[in-house]
Each structure stands twice: as C-alpha cells, then as structure tokens.
N, C-alpha and C. Protein backbone atom coordinates (compact mmCIF):
# COMPACT_ATOMS: atom_id res chain seq x y z
N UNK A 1 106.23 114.01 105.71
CA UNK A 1 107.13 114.36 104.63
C UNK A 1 107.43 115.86 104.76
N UNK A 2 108.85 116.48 104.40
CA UNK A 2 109.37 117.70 104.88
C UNK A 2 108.87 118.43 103.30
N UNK A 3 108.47 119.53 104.07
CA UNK A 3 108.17 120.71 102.59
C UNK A 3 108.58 120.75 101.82
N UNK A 4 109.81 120.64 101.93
CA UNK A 4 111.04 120.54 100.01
C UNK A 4 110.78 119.13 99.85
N UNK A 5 110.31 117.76 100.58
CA UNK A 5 110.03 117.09 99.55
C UNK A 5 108.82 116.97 98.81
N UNK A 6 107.74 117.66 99.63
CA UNK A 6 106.60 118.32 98.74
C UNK A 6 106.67 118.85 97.83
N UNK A 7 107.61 119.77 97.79
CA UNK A 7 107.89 120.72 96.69
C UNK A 7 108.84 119.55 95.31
N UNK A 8 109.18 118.97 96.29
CA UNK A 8 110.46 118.24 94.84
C UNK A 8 109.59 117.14 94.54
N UNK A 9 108.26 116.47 95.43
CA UNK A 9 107.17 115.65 94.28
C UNK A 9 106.75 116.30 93.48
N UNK A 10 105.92 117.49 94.04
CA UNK A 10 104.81 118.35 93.24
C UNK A 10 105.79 118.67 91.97
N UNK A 11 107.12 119.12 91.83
CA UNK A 11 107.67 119.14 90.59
C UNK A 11 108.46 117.99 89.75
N UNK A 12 108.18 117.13 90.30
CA UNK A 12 108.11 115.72 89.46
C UNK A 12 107.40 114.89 89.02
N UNK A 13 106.10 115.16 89.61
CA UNK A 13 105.17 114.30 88.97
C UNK A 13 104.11 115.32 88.28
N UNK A 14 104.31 116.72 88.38
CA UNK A 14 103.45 117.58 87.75
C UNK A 14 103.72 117.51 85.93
N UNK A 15 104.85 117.32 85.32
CA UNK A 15 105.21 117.00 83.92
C UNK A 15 104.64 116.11 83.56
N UNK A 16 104.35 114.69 84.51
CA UNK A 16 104.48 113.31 84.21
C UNK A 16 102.78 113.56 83.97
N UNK A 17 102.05 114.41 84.43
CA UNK A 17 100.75 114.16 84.44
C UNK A 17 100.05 115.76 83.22
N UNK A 18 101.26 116.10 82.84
CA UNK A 18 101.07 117.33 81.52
C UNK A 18 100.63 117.95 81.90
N UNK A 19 100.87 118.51 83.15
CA UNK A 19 100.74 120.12 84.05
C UNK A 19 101.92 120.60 83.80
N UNK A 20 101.89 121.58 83.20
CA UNK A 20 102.69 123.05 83.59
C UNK A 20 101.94 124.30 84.16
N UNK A 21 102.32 124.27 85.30
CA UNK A 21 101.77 124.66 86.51
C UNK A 21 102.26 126.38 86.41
N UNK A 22 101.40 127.46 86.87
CA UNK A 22 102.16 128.58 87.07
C UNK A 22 102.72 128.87 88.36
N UNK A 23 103.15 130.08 88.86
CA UNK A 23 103.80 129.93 90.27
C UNK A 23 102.54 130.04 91.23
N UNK A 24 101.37 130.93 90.45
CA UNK A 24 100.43 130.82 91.73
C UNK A 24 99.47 129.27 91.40
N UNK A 25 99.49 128.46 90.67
CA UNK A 25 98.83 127.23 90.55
C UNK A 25 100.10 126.07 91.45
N UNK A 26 101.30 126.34 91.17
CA UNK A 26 102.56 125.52 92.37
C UNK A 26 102.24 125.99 93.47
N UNK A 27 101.84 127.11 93.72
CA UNK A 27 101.75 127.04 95.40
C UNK A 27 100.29 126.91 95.81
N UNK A 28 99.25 126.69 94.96
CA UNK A 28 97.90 126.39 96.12
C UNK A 28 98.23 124.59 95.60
N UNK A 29 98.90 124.09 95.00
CA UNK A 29 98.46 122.89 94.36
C UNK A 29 99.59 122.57 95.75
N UNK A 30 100.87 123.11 95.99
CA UNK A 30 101.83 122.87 97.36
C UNK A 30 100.88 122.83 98.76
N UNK A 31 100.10 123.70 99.04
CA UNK A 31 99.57 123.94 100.06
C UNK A 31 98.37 123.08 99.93
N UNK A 32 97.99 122.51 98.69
CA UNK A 32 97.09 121.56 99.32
C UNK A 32 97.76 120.22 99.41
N UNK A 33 98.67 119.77 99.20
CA UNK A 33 99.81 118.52 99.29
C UNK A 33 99.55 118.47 100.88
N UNK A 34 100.41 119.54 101.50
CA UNK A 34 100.85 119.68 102.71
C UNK A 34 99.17 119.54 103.62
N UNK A 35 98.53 120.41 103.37
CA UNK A 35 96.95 119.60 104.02
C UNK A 35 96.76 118.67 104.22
N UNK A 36 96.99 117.76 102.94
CA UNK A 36 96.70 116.44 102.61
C UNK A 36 97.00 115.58 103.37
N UNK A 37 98.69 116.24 103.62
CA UNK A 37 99.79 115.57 104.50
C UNK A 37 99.47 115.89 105.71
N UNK A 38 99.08 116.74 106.34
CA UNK A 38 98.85 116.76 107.89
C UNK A 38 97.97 115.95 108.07
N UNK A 39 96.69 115.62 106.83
CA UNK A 39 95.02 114.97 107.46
C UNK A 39 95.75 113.37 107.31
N UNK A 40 96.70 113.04 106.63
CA UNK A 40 96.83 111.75 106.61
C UNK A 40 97.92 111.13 107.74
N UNK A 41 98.30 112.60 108.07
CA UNK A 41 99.60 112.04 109.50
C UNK A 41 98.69 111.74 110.54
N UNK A 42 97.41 112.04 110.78
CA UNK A 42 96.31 112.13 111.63
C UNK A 42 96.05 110.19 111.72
N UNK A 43 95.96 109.99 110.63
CA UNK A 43 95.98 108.09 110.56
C UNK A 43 96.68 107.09 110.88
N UNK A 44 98.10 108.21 110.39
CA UNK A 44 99.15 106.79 110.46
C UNK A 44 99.09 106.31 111.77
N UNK A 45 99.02 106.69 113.21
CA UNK A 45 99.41 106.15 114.39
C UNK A 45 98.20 105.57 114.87
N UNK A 46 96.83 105.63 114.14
CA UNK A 46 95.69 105.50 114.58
C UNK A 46 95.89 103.33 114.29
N UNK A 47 95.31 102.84 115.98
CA UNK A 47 95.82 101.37 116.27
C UNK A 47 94.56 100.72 115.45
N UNK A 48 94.62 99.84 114.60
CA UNK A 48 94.36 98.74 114.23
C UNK A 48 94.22 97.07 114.64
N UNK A 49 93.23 96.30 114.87
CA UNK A 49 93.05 95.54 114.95
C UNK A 49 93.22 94.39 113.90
N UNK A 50 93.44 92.96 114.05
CA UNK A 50 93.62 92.22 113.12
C UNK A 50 92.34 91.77 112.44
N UNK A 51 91.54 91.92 113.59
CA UNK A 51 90.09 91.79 112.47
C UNK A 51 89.44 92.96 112.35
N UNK A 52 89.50 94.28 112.07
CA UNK A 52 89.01 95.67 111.79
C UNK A 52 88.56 95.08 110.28
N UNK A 53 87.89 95.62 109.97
CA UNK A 53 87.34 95.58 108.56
C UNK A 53 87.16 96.87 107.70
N UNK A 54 87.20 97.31 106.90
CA UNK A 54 87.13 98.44 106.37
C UNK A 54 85.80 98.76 106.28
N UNK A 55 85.25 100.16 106.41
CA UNK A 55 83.61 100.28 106.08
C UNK A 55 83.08 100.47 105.12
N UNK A 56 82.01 100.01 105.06
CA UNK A 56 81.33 99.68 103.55
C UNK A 56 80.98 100.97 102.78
N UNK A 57 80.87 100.95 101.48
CA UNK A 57 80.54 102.02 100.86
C UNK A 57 79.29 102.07 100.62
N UNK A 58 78.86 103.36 101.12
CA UNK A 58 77.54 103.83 101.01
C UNK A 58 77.37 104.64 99.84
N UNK A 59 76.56 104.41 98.53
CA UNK A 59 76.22 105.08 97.38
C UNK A 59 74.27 104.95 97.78
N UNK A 60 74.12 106.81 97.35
CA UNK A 60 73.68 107.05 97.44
C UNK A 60 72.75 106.92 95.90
C-alpha cells in the first residue's frame, strides 16, 4: 500500500476509533502503519501448502 494511502487510512479510521491525533502522534502512529506494512509484505509471497496448518498457541 502507497504512503498517501497510509496516510488517507490513518485519517479515516483515526475519528472512527475517537482519536484525535496530534501532528507528532499522526506521524509515529504513520510510521508505524508503514512498518507494519513492510513486515506484512514479507508474507504475502511466502508459498503455502494445502495442508500447512497454522501453529498452535503457546500460553505461557
């Protein structure tokens, strides 16, 4: 996802969730979007099997 549409979620769903955000809380709350977004582009191409199973949750 391209930066302005980071920027045009982060200011659409920030109301919806009763944040009013300041400019320095919009940009670390932007820059951690975009993190988010690089660690999860890291997955999408990662190959899958039809029987992969998801791993179990370990509580400690």
């Amino acid at each position: 996802m391209p930066d302005s549409d980071l920027a045009a979620y982060l200011d659409a769903v920030a109301p919806l969730q009763g944040l009013s955000l300041t400019p320095e809380q919009r940009a670390a709350a932007l820059l951690n979007l975009e993190r988010f977004a690089a660690i999860a582009a890291s997955f999408v191409d990662l190959p899958l099997a039809v029987d992969d199973e998801p791993i179990l949750v370990q509580r400690l």
